[in-house]
Protein backbone atom coordinates (compact mmCIF):
# COMPACT_ATOMS: atom_id res chain seq x y z
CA UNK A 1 -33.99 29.81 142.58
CA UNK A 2 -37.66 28.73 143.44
CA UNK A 3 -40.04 31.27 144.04
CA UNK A 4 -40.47 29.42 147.32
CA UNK A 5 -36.98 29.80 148.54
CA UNK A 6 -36.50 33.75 146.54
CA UNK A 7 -39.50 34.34 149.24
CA UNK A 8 -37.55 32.81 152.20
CA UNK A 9 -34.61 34.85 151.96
CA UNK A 10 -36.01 37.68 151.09
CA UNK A 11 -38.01 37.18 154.51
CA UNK A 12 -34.57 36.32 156.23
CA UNK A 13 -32.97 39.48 154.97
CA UNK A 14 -36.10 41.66 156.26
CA UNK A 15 -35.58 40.31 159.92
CA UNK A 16 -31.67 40.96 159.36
CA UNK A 17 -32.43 44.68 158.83
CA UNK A 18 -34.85 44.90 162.07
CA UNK A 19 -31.83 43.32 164.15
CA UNK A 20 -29.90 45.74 162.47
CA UNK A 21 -32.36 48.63 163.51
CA UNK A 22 -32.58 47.64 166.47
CA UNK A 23 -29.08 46.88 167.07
CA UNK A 24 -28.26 50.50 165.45
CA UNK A 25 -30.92 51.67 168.04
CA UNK A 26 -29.78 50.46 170.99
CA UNK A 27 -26.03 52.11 169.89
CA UNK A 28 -27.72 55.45 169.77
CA UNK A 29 -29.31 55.16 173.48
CA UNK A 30 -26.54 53.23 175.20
CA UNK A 31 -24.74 56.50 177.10
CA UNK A 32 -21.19 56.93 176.27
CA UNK A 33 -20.59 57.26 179.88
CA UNK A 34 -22.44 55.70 183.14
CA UNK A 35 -22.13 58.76 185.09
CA UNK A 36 -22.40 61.06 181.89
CA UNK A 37 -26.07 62.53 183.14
CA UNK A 38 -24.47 64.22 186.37
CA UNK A 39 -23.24 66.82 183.42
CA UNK A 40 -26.78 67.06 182.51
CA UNK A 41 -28.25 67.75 185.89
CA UNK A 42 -25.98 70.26 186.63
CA UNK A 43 -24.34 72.31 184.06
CA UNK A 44 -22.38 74.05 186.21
CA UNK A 45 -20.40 70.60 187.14
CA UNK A 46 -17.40 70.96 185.43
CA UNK A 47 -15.10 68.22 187.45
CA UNK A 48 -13.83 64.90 185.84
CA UNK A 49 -16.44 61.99 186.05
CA UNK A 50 -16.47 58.99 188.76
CA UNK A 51 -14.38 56.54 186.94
CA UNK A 52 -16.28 53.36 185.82
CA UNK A 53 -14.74 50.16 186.20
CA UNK A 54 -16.82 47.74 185.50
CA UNK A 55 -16.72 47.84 181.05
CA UNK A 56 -20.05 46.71 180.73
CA UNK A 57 -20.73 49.51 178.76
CA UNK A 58 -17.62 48.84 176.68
CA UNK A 59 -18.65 45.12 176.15
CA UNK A 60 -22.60 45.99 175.52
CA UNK A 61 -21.37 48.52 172.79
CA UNK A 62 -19.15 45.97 171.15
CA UNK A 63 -21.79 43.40 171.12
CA UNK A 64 -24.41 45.64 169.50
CA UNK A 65 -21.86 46.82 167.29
CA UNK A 66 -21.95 42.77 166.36
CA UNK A 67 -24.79 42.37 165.79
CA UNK A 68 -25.41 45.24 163.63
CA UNK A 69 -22.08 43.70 161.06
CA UNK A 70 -23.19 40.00 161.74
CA UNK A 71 -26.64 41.66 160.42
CA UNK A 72 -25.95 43.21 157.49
CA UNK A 73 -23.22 40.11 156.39
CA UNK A 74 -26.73 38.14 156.52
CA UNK A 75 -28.50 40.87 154.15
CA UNK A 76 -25.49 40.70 151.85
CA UNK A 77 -25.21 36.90 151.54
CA UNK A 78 -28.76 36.96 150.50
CA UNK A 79 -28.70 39.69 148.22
CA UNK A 80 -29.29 38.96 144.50
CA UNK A 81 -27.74 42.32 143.65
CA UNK A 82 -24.50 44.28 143.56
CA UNK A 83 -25.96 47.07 144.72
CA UNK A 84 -27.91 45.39 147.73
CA UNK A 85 -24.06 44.19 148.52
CA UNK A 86 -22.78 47.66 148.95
CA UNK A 87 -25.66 48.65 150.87
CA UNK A 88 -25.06 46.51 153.05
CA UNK A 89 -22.05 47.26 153.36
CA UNK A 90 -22.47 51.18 153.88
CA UNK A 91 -24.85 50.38 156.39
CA UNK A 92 -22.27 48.17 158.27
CA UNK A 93 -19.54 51.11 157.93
CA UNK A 94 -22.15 53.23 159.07
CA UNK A 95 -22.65 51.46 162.46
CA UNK A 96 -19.25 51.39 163.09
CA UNK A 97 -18.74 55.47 162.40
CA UNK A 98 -21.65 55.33 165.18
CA UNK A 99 -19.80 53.22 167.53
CA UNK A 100 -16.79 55.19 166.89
CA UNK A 101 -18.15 58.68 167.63
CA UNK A 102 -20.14 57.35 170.48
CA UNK A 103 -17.36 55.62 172.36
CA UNK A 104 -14.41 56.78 170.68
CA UNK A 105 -13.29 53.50 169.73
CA UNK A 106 -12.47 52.03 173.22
């Protein structure tokens, strides 16, 4: 590989990990529920929460969660190493234990 193009990907896999950051980010400060702060702002609420319809949360979740695996699939196709691979590949697994214990899967 040219040092030209060994440059390139390794420039493509660094933007690949910020999407994944910020992907991973954006997990961590979506709320698990829309109406979840009303707990928050009253601690002494201890009814069921408004229902919400809508999913967007549900779809915004599963398209960060996306983008975080689309991501790291990037890093790993441009890794020169084994190691890089399974990186990757922890840090995909990760994302998805996030996504899991955020929105408990659904």
């Amino acid at each position: 590989m040219s040092a030209q193009r060994s440059r390139a990907v390794r420039a493509v896999a660094w933007v690949a990990q910020a999407a994944y950051l910020a992907c991973l980010l954006g997990l961590l400060l979506l709320p698990a529920h829309r109406y979840g702060w009303m707990r928050e702002l009253d601690p002494g609420f201890s009814g069921p929460l408004p229902e919400d319809g809508s999913g967007n949360r549900a779809i915004a979740a599963g398209l960060l969660l996306a983008g975080c695996w689309l991501a790291q699939a990037v890093v790993a196709l441009a890794a020169a190493r084994h190691r890089t691979r399974w990186f990757a590949l922890g840090l995909a697994a990760l994302a998805g234990g996030v996504w899991v214990l955020r929105f408990g899967g659904a």
